[in-house]
C-alpha atoms as a PDB file:
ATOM      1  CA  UNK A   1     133.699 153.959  75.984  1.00  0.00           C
ATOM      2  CA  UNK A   2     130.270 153.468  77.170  1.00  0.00           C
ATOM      3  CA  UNK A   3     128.561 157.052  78.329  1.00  0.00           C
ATOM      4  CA  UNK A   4     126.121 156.343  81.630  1.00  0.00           C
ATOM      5  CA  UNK A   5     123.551 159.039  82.302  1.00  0.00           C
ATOM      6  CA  UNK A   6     122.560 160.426  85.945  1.00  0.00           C
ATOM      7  CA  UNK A   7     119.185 159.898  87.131  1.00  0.00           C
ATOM      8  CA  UNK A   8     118.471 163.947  86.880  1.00  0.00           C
ATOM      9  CA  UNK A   9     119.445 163.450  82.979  1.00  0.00           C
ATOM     10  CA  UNK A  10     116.951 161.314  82.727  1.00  0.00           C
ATOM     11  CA  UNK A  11     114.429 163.230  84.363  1.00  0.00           C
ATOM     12  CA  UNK A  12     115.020 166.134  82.252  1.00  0.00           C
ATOM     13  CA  UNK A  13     114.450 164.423  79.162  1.00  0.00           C
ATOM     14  CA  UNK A  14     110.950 163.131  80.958  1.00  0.00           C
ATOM     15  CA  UNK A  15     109.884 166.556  81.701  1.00  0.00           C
ATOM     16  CA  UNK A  16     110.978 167.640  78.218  1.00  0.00           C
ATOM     17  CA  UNK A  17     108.613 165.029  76.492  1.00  0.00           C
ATOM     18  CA  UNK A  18     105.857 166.101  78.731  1.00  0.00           C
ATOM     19  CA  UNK A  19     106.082 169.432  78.114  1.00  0.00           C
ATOM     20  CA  UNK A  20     106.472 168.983  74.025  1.00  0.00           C
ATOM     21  CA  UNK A  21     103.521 166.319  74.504  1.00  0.00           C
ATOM     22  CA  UNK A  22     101.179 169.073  76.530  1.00  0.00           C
ATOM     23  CA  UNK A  23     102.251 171.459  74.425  1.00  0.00           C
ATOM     24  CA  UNK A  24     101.072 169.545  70.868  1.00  0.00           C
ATOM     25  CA  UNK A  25      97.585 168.662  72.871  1.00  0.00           C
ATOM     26  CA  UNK A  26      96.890 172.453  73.865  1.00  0.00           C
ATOM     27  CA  UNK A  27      97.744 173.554  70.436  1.00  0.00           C
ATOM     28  CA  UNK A  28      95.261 171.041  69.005  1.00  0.00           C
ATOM     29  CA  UNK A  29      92.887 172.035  71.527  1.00  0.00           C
ATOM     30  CA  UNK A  30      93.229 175.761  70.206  1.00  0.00           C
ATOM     31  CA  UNK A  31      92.876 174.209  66.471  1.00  0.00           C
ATOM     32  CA  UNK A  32      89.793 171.883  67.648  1.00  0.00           C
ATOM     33  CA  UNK A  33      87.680 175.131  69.178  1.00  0.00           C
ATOM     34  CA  UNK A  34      88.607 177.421  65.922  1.00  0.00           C
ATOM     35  CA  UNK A  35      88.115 174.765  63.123  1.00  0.00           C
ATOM     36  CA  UNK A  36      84.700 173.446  64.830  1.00  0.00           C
ATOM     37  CA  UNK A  37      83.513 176.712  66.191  1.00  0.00           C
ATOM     38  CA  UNK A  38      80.828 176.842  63.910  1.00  0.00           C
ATOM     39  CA  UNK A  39      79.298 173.634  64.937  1.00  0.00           C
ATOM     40  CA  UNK A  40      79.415 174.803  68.423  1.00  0.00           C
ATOM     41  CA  UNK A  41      76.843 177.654  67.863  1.00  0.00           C
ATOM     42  CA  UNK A  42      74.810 176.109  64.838  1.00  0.00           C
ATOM     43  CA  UNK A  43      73.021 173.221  65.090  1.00  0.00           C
ATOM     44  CA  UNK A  44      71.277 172.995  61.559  1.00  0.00           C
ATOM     45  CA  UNK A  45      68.453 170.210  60.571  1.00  0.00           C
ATOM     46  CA  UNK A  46      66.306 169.539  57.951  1.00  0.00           C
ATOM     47  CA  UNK A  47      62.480 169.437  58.434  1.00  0.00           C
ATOM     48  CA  UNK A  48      61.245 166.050  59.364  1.00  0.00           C
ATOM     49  CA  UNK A  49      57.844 164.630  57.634  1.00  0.00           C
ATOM     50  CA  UNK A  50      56.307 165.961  60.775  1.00  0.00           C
ATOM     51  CA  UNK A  51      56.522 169.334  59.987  1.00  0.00           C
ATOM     52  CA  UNK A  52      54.543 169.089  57.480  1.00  0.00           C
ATOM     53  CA  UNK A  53      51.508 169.260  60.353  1.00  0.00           C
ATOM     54  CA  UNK A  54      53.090 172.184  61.735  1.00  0.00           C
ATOM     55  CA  UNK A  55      51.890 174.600  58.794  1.00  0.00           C
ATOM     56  CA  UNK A  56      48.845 176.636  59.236  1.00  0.00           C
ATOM     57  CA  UNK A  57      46.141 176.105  56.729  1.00  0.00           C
ATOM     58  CA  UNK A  58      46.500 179.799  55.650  1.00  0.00           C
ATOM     59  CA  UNK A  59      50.495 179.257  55.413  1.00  0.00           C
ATOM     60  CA  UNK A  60      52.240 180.644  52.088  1.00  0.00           C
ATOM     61  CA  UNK A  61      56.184 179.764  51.712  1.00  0.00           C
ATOM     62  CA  UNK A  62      58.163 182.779  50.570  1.00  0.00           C
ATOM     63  CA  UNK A  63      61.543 181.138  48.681  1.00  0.00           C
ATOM     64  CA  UNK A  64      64.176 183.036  47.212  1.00  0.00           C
ATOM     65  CA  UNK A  65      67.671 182.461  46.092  1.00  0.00           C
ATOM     66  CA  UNK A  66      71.044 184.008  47.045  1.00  0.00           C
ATOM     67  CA  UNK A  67      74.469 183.724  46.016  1.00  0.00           C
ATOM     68  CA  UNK A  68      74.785 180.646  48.604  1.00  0.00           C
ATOM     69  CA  UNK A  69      71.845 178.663  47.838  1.00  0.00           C
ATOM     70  CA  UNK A  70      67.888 178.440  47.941  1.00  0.00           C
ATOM     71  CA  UNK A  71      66.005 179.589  50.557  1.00  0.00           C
ATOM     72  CA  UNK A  72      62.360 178.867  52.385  1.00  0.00           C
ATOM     73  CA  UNK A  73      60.647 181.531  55.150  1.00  0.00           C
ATOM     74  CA  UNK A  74      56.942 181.059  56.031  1.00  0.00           C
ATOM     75  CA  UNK A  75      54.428 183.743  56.167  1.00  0.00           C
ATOM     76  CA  UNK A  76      51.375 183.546  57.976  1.00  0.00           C
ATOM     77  CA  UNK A  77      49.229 186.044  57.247  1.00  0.00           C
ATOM     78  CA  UNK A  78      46.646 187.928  59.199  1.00  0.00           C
ATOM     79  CA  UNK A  79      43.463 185.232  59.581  1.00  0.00           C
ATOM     80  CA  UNK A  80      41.039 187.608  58.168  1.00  0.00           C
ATOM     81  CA  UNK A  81      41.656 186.837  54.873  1.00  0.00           C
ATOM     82  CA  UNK A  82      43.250 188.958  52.216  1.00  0.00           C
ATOM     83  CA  UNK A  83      43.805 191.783  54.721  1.00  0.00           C
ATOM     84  CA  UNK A  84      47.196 193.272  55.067  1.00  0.00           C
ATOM     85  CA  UNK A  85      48.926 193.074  58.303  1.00  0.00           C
ATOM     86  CA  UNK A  86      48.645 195.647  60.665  1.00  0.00           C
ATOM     87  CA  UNK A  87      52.041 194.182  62.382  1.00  0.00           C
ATOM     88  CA  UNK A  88      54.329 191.784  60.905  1.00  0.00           C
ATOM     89  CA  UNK A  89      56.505 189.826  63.703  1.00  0.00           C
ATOM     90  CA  UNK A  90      59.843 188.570  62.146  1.00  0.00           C
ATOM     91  CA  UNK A  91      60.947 185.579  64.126  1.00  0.00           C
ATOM     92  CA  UNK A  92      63.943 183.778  64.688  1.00  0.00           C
ATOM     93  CA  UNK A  93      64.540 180.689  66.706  1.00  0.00           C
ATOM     94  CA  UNK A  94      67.006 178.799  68.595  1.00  0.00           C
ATOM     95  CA  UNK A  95      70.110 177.236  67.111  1.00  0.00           C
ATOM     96  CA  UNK A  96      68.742 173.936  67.825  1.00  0.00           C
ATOM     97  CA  UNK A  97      65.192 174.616  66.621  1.00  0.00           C
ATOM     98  CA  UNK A  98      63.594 175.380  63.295  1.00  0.00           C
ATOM     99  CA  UNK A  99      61.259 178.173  61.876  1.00  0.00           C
ATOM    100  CA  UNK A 100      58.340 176.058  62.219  1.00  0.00           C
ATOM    101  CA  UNK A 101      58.264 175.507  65.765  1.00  0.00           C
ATOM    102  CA  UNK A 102      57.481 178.573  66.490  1.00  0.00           C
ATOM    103  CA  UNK A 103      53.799 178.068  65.323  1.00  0.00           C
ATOM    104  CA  UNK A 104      53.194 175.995  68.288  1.00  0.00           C
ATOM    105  CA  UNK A 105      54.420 178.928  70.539  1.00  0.00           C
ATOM    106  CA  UNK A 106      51.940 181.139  68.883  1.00  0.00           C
ATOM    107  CA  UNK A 107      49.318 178.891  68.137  1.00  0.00           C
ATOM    108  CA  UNK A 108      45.920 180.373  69.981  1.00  0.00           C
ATOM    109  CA  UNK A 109      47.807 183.685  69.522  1.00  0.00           C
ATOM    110  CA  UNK A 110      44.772 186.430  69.946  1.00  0.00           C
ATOM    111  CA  UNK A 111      45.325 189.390  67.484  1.00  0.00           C
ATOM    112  CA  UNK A 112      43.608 188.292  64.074  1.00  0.00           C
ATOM    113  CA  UNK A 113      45.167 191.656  62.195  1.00  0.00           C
ATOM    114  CA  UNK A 114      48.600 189.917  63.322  1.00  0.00           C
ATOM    115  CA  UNK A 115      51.013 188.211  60.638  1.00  0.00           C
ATOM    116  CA  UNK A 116      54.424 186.321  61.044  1.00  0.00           C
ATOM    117  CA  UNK A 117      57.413 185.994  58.646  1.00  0.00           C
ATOM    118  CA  UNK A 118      59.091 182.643  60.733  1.00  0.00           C
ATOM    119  CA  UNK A 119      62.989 182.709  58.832  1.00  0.00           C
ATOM    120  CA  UNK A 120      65.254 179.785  59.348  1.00  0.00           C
ATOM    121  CA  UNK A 121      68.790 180.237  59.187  1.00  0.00           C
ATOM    122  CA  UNK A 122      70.861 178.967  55.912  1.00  0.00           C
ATOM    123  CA  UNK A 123      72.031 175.522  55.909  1.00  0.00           C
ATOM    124  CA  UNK A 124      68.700 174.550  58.750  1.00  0.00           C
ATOM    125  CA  UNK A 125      65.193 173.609  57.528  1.00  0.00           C
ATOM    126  CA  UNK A 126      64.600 173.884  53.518  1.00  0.00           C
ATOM    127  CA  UNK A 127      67.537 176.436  53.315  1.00  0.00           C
ATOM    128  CA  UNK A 128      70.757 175.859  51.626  1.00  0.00           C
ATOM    129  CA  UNK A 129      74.268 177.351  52.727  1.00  0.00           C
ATOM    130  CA  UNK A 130      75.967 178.106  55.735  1.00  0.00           C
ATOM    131  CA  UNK A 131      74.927 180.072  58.712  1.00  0.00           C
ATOM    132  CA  UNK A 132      77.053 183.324  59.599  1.00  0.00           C
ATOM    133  CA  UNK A 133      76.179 186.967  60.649  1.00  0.00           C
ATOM    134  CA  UNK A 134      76.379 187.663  57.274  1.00  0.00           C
ATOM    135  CA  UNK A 135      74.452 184.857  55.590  1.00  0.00           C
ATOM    136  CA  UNK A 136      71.108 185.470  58.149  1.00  0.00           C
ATOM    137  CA  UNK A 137      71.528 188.960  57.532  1.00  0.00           C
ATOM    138  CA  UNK A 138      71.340 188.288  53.804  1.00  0.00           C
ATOM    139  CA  UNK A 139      68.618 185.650  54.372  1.00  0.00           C
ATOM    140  CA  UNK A 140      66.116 187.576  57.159  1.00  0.00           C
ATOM    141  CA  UNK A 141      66.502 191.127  54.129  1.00  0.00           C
ATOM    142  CA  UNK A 142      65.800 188.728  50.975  1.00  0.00           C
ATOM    143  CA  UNK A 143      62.597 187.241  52.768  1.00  0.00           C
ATOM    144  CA  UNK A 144      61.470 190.759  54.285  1.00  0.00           C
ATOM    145  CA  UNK A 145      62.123 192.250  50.330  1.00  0.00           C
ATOM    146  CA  UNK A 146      60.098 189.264  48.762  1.00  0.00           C
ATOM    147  CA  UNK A 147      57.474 190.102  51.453  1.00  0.00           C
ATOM    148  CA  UNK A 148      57.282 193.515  51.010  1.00  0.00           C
ATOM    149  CA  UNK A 149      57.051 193.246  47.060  1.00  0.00           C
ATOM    150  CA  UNK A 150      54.339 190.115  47.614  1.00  0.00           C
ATOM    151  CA  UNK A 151      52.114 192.670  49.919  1.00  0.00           C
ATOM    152  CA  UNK A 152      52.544 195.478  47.492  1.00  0.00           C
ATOM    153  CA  UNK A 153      53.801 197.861  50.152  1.00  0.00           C
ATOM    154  CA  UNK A 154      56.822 200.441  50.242  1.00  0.00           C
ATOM    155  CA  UNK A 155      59.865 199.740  52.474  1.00  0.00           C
ATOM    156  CA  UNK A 156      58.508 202.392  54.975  1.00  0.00           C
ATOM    157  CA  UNK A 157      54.632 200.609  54.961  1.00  0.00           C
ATOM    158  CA  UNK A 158      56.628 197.484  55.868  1.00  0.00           C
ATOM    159  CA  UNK A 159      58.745 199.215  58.626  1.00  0.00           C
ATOM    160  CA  UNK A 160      55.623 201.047  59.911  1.00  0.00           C
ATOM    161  CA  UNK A 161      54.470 197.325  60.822  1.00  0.00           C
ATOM    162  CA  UNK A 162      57.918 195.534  61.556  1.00  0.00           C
ATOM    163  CA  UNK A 163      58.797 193.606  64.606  1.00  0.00           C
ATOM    164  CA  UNK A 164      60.631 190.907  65.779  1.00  0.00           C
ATOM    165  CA  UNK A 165      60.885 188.188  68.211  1.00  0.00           C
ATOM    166  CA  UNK A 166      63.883 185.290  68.782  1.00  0.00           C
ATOM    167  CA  UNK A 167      64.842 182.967  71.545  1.00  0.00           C
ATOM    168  CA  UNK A 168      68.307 181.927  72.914  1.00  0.00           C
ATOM    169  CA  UNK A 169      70.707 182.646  69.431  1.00  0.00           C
ATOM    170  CA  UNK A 170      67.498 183.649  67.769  1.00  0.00           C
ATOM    171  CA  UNK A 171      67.163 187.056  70.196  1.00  0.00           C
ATOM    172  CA  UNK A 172      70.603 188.166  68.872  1.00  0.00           C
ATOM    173  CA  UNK A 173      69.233 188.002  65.578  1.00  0.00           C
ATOM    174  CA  UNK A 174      66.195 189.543  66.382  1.00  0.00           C
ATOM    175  CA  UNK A 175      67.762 192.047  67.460  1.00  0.00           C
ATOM    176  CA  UNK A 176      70.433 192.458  64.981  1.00  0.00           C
ATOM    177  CA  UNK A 177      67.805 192.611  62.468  1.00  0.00           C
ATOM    178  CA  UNK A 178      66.174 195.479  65.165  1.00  0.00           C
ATOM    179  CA  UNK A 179      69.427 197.192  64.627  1.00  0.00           C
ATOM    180  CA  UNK A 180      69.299 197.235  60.679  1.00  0.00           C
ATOM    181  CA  UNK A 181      65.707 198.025  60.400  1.00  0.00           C
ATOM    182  CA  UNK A 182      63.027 200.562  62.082  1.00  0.00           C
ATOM    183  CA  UNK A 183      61.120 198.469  64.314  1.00  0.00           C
ATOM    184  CA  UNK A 184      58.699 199.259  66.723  1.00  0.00           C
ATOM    185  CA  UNK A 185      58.973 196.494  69.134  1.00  0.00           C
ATOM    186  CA  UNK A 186      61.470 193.722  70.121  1.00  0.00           C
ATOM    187  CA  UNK A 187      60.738 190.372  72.287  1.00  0.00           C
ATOM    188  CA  UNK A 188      63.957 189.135  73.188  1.00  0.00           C
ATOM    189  CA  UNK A 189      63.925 185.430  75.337  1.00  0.00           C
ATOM    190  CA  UNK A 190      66.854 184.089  76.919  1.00  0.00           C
ATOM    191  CA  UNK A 191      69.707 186.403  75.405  1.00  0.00           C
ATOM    192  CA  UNK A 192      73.150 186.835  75.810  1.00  0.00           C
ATOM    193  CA  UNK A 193      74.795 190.040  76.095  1.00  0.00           C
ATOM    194  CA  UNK A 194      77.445 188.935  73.557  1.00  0.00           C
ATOM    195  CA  UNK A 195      78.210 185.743  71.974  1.00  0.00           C
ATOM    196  CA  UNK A 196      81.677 186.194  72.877  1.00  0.00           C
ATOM    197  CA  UNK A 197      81.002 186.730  76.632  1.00  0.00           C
ATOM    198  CA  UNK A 198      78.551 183.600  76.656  1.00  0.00           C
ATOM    199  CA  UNK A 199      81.763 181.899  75.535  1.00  0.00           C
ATOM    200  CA  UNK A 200      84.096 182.951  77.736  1.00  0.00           C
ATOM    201  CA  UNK A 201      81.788 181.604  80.495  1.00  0.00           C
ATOM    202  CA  UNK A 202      81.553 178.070  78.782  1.00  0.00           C
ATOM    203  CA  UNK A 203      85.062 178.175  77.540  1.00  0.00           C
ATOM    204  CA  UNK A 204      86.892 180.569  79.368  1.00  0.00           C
ATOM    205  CA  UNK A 205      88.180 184.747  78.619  1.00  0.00           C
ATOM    206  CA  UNK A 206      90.925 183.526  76.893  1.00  0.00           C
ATOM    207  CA  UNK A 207      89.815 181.011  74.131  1.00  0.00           C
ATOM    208  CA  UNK A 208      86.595 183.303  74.262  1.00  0.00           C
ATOM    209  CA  UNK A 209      89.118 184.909  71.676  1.00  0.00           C
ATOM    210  CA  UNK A 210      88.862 182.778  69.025  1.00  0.00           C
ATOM    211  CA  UNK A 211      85.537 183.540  67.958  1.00  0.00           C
ATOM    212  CA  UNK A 212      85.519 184.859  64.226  1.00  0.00           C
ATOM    213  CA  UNK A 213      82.256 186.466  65.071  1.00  0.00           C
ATOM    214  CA  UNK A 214      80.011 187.867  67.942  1.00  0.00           C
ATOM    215  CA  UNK A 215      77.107 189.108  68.318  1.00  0.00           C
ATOM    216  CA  UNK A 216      76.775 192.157  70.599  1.00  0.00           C
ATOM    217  CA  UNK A 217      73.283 192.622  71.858  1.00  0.00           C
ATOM    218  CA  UNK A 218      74.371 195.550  73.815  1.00  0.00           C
ATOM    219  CA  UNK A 219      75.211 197.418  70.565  1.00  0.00           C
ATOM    220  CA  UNK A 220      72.539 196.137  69.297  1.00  0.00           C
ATOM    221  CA  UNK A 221      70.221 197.927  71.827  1.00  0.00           C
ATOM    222  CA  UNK A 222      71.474 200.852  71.453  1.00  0.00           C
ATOM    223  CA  UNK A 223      71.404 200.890  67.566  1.00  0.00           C
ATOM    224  CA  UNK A 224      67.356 200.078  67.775  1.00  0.00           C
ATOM    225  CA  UNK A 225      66.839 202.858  70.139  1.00  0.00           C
ATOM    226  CA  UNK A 226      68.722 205.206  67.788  1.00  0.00           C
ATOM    227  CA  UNK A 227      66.660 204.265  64.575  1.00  0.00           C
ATOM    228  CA  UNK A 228      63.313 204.191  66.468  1.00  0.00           C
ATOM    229  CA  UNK A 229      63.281 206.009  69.940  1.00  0.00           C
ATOM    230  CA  UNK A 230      59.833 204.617  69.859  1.00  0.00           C
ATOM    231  CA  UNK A 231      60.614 200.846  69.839  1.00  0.00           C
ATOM    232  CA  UNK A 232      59.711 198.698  71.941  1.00  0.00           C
ATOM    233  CA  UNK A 233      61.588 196.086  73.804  1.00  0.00           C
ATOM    234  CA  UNK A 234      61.076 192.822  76.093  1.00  0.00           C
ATOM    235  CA  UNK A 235      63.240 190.619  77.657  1.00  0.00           C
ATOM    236  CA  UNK A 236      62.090 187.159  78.793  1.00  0.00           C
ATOM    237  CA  UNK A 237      64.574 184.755  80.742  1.00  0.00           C
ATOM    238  CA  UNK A 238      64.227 182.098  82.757  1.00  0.00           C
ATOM    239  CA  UNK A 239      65.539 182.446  86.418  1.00  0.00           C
ATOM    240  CA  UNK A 240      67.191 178.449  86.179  1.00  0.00           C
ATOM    241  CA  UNK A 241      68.314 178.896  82.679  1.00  0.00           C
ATOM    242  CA  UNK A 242      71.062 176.680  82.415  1.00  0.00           C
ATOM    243  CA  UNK A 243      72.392 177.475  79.174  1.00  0.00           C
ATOM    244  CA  UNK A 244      72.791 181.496  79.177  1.00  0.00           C
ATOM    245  CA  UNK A 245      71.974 182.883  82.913  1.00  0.00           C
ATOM    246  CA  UNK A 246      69.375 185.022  84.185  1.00  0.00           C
ATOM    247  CA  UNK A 247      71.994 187.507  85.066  1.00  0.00           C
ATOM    248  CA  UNK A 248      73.031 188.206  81.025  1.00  0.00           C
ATOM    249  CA  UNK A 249      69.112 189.413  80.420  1.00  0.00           C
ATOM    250  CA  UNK A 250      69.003 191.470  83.660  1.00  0.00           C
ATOM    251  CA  UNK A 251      72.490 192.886  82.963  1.00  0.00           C
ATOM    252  CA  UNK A 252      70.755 194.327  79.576  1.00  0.00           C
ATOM    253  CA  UNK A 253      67.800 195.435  80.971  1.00  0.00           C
ATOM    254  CA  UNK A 254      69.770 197.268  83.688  1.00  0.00           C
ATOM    255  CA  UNK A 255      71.872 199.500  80.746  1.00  0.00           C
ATOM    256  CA  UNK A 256      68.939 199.862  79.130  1.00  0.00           C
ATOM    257  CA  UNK A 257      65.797 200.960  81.318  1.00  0.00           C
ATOM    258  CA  UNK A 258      63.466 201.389  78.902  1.00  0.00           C
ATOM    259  CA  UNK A 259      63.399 197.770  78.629  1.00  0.00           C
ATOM    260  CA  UNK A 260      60.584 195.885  80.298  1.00  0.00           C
ATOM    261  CA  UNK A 261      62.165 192.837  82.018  1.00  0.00           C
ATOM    262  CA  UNK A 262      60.181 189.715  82.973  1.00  0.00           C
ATOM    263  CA  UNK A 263      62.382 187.345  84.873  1.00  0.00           C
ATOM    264  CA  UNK A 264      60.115 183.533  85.148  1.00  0.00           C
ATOM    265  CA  UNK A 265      60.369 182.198  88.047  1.00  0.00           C
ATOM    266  CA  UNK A 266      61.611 178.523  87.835  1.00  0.00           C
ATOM    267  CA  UNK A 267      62.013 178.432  83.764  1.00  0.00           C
ATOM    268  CA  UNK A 268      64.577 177.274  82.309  1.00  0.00           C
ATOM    269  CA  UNK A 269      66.184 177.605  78.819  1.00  0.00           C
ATOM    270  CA  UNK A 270      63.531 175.619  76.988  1.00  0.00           C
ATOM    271  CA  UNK A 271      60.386 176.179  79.073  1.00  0.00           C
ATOM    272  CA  UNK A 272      60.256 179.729  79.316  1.00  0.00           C
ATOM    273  CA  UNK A 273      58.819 179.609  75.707  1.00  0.00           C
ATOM    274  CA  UNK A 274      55.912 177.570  77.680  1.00  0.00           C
ATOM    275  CA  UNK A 275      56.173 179.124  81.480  1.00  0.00           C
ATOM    276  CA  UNK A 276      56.056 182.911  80.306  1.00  0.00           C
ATOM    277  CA  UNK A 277      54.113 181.983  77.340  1.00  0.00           C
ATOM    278  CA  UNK A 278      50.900 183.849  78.355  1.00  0.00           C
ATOM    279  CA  UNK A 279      52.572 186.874  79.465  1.00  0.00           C
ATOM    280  CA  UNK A 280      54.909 187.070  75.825  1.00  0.00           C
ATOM    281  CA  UNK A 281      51.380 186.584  74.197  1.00  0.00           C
ATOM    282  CA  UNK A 282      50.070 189.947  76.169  1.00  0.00           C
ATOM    283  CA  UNK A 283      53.301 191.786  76.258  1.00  0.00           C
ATOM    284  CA  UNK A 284      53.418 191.282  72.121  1.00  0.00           C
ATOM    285  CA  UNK A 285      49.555 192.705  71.727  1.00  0.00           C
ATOM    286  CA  UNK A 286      49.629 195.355  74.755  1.00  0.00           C
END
């Protein structure tokens, strides 16, 4: 005997497939932001032949391997030659950008007694590996130890001179490495208060969740204070950032008044290394 369905049969069995069918996309969805995470945050590259132009004639490469590869840093020393620095600046850059571009930023830069240690993060530039908390924490101590032994100075010499500087990703690093080691002063441009709030802006609370890691700049803050009530600290940020917002640097400087905050007027997330340029340059050498 042929069976005949009613229309709301039907209709059930249509809503059942949709649901099954929304169900496998949001799942994937999940699987898409946790499997590719890591691509979302790092954007590694190799140097181009261009680079090459980049390098100061004074330039040494520090290299070094770890357990994950071969690594490059670049040291520029003080320009009076053979002189020791009297502060070393430890910098870290954006997670689309490379170690080298920051000698454009600080090319001109005033203080001759002055020396940088410019670290990219493994798997970007002439490093090998695989960029996590752990790997740049690995990296950024292996270059600062291969330093320190090249200058022939103790860790505490070295710490006596240590500071740091990063922009966008590159501030959390900054100042994680703050938070590990006794600096006396921080520049921090266009940071986040933690990676994991960034993403819940971009991605929402929720899938914010997924992250496997985050940095915390707040704790991070507070760690550098602890080690060296002395230290430090600047915030630059762009008041049109588009990328992390002004609000995330003020909302840092406001737990934190001791440090100075420069909002630039009109910046955004890549010019405010050129709009507040000057007033980095005089904040770094007051």
């Amino acid at each position: 005997m042929h069976r005949s369905y009613a229309p709301h049969d039907h209709l059930k069995r249509l809503v059942v497939r949709g649901l099954v069918a929304f169900s496998l996309s949001f799942f994937l969805f999940i699987a898409l932001i946790y499997f590719k995470q890591h691509s979302m945050v790092y954007h590694p590259r190799p140097y181009g032949a261009g680079y090459a132009q980049a390098l100061p004639a004074n330039d040494e490469e520090i290299s070094y391997t770890l357990p994950f590869g071969k690594q490059t840093a670049f040291y520029i020393p003080p320009r009076n030659s053979g002189q020791l620095p009297a502060r070393l600046w430890v910098a870290f850059c954006g997670n689309g950008s490379l170690a080298l571009d920051w000698t454009t930023i600080l090319a001109g830069y005033p203080n001759s007694h002055d020396a940088f240690l410019l670290v990219d993060y493994p798997g970007y530039g002439k490093c090998e590996g695989y960029a996590t908390i752990a790997s740049m924490r690995a990296s950024s101590d292996a270059a600062l130890k291969r330093l320190t032994k090249r200058l022939a100075l103790s860790e505490e010499e070295m710490e006596s001179r240590l500071c740091t500087i990063g922009h966008s990703l590159g501030s959390a690093v900054a100042i994680d490495f703050g938070s590990r080691h006794r600096v006396q002063r921080v520049v921090a441009i266009a940071p986040f208060t933690t990676l994991r709030e960034e993403a819940a802006r971009v991605i929402t609370s929720p899938l914010s969740h997924l992250l496997i890691e985050s940095y915390d700049n707040r704790a991070g803050i507070a760690e550098i204070r602890k080690r060296n009530p002395e230290a430090k600290i600047a915030i630059f940020h762009g008041t049109k950032d588009e990328v992390i917002p002004v609000r995330m640097g003020r909302e840092l400087a406001q737990k934190f008044p001791f440090v100075d905050f420069f909002s630039i007027e009109g910046a955004n997330h890549v010019s405010v290394l050129s709009d507040a340029h000057d007033q980095i340059i005089r904040w770094m050498n007051n």
